[in-house]
Each structure stands twice: as structure tokens, then as C-alpha cells.
N, C-alpha and C. Protein backbone atom coordinates (compact mmCIF):
# COMPACT_ATOMS: atom_id res chain seq x y z
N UNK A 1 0.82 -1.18 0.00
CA UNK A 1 0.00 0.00 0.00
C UNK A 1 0.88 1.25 0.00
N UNK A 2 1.39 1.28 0.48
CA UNK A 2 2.81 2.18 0.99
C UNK A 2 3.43 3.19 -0.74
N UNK A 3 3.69 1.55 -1.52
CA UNK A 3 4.47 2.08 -2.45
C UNK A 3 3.54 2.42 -3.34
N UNK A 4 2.18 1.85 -3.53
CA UNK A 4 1.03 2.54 -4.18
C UNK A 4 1.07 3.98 -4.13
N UNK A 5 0.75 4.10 -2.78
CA UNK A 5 1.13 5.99 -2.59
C UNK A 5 1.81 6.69 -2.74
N UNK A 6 3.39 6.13 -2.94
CA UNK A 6 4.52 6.70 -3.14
C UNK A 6 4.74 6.77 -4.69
N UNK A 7 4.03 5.83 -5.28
CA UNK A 7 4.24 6.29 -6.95
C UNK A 7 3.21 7.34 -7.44
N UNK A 8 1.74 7.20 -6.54
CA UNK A 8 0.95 8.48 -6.83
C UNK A 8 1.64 10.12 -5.93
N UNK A 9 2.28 9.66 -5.06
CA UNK A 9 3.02 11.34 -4.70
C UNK A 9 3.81 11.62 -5.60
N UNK A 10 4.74 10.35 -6.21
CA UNK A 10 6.04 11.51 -7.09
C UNK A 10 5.15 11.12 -8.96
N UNK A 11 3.91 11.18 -8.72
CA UNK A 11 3.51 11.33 -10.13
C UNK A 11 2.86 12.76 -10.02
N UNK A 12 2.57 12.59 -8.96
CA UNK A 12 1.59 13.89 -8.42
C UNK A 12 2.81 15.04 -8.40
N UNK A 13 3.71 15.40 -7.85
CA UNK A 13 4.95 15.99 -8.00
C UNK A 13 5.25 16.08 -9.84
N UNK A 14 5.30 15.14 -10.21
CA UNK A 14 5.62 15.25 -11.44
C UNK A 14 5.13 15.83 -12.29
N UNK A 15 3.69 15.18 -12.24
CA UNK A 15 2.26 16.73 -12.84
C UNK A 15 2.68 18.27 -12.54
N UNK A 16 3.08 18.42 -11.64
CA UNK A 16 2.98 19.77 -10.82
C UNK A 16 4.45 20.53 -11.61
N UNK A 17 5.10 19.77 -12.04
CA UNK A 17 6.67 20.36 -12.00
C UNK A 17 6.66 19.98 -13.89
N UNK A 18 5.35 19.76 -14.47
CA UNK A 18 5.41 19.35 -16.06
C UNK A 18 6.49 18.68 -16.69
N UNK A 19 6.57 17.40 -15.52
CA UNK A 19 7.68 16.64 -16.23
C UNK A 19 6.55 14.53 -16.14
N UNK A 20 5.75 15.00 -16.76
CA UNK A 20 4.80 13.96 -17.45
C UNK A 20 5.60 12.82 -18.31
N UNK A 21 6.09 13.28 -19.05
CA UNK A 21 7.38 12.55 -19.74
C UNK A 21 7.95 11.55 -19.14
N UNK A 22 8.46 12.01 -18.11
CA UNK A 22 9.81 11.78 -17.27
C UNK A 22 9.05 11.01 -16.09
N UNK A 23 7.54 10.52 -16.02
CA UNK A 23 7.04 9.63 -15.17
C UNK A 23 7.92 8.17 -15.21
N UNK A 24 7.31 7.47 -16.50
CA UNK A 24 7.93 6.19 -16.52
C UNK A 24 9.14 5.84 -16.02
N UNK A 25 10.48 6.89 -16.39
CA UNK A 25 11.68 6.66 -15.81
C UNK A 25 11.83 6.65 -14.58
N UNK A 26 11.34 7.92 -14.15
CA UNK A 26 11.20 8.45 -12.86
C UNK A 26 10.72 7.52 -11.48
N UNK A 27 9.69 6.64 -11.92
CA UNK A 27 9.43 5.48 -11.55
C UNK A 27 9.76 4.08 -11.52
N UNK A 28 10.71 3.66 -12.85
CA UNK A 28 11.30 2.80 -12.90
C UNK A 28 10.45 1.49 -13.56
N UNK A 29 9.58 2.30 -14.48
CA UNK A 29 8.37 1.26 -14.77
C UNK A 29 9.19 0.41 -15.99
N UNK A 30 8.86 -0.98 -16.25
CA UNK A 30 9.14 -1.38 -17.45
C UNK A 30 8.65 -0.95 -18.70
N UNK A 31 8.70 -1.76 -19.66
CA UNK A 31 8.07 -1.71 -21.20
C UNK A 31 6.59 -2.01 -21.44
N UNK A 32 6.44 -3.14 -20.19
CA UNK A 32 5.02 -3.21 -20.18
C UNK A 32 4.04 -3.17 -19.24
N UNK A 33 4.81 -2.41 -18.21
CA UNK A 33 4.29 -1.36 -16.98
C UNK A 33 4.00 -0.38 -17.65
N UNK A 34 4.27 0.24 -18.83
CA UNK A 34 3.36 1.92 -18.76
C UNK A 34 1.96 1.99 -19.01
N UNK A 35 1.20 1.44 -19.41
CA UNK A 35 -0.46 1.13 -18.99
C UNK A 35 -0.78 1.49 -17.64
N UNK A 36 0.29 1.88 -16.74
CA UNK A 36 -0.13 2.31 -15.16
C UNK A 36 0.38 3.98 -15.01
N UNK A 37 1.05 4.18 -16.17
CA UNK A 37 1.04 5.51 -15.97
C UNK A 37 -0.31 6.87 -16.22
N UNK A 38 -1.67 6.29 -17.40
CA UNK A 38 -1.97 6.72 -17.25
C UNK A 38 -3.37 6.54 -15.57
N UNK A 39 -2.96 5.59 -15.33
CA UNK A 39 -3.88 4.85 -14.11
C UNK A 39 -3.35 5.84 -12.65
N UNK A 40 -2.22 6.16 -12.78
CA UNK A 40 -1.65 6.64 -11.86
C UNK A 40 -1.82 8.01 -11.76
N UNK A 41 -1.82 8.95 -13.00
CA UNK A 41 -1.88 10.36 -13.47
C UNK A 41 -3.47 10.54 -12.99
N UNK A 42 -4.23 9.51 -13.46
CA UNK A 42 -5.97 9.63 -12.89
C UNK A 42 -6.06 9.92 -11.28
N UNK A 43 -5.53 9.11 -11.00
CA UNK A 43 -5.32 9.16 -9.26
C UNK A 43 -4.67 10.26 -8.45
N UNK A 44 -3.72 10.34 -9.47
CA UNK A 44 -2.92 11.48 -8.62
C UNK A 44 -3.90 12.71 -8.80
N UNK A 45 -4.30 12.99 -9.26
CA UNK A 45 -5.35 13.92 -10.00
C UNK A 45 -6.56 14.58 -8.83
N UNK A 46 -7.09 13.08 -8.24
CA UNK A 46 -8.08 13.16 -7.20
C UNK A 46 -7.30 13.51 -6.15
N UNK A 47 -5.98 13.60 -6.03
CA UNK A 47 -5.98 13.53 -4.45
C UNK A 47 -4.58 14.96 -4.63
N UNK A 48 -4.44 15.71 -3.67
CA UNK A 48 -3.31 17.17 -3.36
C UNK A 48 -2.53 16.33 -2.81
N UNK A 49 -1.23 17.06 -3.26
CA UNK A 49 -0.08 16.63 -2.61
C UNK A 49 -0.24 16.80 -1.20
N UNK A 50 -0.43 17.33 -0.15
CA UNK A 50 -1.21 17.81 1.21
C UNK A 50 -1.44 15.78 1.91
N UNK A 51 -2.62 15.65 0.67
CA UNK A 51 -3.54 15.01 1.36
C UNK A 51 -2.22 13.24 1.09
N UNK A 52 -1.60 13.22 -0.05
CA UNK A 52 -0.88 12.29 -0.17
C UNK A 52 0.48 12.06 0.80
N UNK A 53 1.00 13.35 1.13
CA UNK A 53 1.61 13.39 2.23
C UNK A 53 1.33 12.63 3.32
N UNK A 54 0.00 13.34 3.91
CA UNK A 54 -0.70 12.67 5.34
C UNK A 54 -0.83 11.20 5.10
N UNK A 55 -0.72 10.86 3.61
CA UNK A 55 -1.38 9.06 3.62
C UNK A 55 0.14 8.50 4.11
N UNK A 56 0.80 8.99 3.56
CA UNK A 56 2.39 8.27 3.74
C UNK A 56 2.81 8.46 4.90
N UNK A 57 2.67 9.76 5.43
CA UNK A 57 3.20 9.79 6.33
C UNK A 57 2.00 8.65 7.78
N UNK A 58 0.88 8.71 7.47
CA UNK A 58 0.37 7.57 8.44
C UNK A 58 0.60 5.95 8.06
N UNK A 59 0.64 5.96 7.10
CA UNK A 59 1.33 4.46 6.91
C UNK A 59 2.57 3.77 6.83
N UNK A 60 3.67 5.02 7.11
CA UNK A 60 4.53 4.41 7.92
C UNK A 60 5.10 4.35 9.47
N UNK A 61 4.20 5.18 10.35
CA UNK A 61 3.47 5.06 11.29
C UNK A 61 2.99 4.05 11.77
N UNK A 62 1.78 3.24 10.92
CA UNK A 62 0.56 2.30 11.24
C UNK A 62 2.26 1.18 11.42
N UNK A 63 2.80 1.18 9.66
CA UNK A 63 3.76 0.24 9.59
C UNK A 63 4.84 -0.45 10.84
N UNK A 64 5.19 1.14 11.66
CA UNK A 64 6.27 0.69 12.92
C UNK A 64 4.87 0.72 14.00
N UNK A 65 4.42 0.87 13.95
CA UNK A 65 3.03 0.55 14.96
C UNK A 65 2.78 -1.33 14.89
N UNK A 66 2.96 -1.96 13.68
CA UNK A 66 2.51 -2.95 13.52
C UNK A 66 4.02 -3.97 14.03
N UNK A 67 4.93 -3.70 13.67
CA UNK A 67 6.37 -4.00 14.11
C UNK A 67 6.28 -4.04 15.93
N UNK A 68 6.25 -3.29 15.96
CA UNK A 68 6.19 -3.23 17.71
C UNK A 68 4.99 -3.91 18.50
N UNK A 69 4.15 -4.35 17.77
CA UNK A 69 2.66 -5.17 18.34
C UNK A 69 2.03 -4.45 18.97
N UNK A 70 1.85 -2.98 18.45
CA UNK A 70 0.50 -2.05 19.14
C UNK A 70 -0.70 -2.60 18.58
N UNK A 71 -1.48 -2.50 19.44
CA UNK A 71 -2.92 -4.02 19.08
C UNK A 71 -3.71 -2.12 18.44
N UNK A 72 -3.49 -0.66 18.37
CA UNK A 72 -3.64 0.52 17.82
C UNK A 72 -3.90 0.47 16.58
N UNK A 73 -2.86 -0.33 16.00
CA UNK A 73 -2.69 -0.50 14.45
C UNK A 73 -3.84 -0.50 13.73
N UNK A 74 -4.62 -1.58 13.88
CA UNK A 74 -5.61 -2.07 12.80
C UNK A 74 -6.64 -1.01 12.87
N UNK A 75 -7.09 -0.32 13.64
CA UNK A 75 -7.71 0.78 14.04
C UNK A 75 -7.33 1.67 13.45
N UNK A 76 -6.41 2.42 13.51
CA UNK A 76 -5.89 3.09 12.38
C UNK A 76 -5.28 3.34 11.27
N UNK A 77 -5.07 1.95 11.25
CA UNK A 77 -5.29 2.55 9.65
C UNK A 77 -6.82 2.14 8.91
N UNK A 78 -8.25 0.92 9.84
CA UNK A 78 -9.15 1.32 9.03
C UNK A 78 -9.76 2.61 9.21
N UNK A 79 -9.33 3.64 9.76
CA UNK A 79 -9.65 5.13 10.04
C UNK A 79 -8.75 5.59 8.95
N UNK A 80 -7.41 5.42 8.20
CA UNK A 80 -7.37 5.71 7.24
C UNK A 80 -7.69 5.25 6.01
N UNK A 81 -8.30 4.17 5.84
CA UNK A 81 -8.84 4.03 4.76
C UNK A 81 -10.23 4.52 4.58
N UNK A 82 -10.83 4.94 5.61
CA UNK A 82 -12.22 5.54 5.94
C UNK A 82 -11.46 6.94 5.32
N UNK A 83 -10.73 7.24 5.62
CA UNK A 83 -10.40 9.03 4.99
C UNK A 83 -10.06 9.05 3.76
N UNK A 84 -9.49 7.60 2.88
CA UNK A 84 -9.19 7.77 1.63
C UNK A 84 -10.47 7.34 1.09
């Protein structure tokens, strides 16, 4: 889930800075991974850099939350998937 979000922040970045082009590389997609670039540009679309921030930054949170056996975890993050 993590890296889901992390390819919609630096696509979302990428929109913003008109380097559309420079997704695929930028990402490291193959020859027959780019069918997800325009899947990704859709997405990034719905959501502000703001709001993609807060996702990452709580899911790697939830992530060392889940490492350490806070019984917290599952709770929040279905409170963040309730916000996405």
C-alpha cells in the first residue's frame, strides 16, 4: 500500500513540476508497466499533494506501529482508509 502511494506522490509531484514525460523513468516502470502511468496520473489527479503526504506519512506510522505489536494498528489505519 505504501508504495502505491509513493508512486501516486512523485507522479503527483511530477504533474505539478510538467515533467509527465519523465514519469515512466522516474518510476522505474518497465516496457510493459506503462499502462499504469496513465492509471496513476488519474489518481494522482483526485488527491493534493497535502492530502498524499498525510497518507504516507500515516502508513509508515501504522507500519512501525505494527512492528512493535500495538494491538492501535488495525484501528488506524481502518480510520485511514475511511479518509481515503
Amino acid at each position: 500500500m505504501y508504495k502505491f502511494f509513493k508512486n501516486i506522490y512523485i507522479v503527483n509531484i511530477c504533474l505539478k513540476d510538467n515533467l509527465e514525460n519523465s514519469i515512466p523513468l522516474i518510476l522505474k516502470l518497465k516496457q510493459n508497466q506503462t499502462f499504469l502511468i496513465s492509471k496513476y496520473i488519474r489518481i494522482a489527479r483526485m488527491f493534493g499533494e497535502k492530502k498524499l503526504s498525510y497518507i504516507l506519512k500515516e502508513l509508515n506510522e501504522i507500519d512501525e506501529m505494527y512492528k512493535n505489536g500495538d494491538e492501535n494498528a488495525n484501528y488506524r489505519l481502518k480510520n485511514l482508509i475511511v479518509l481515503i
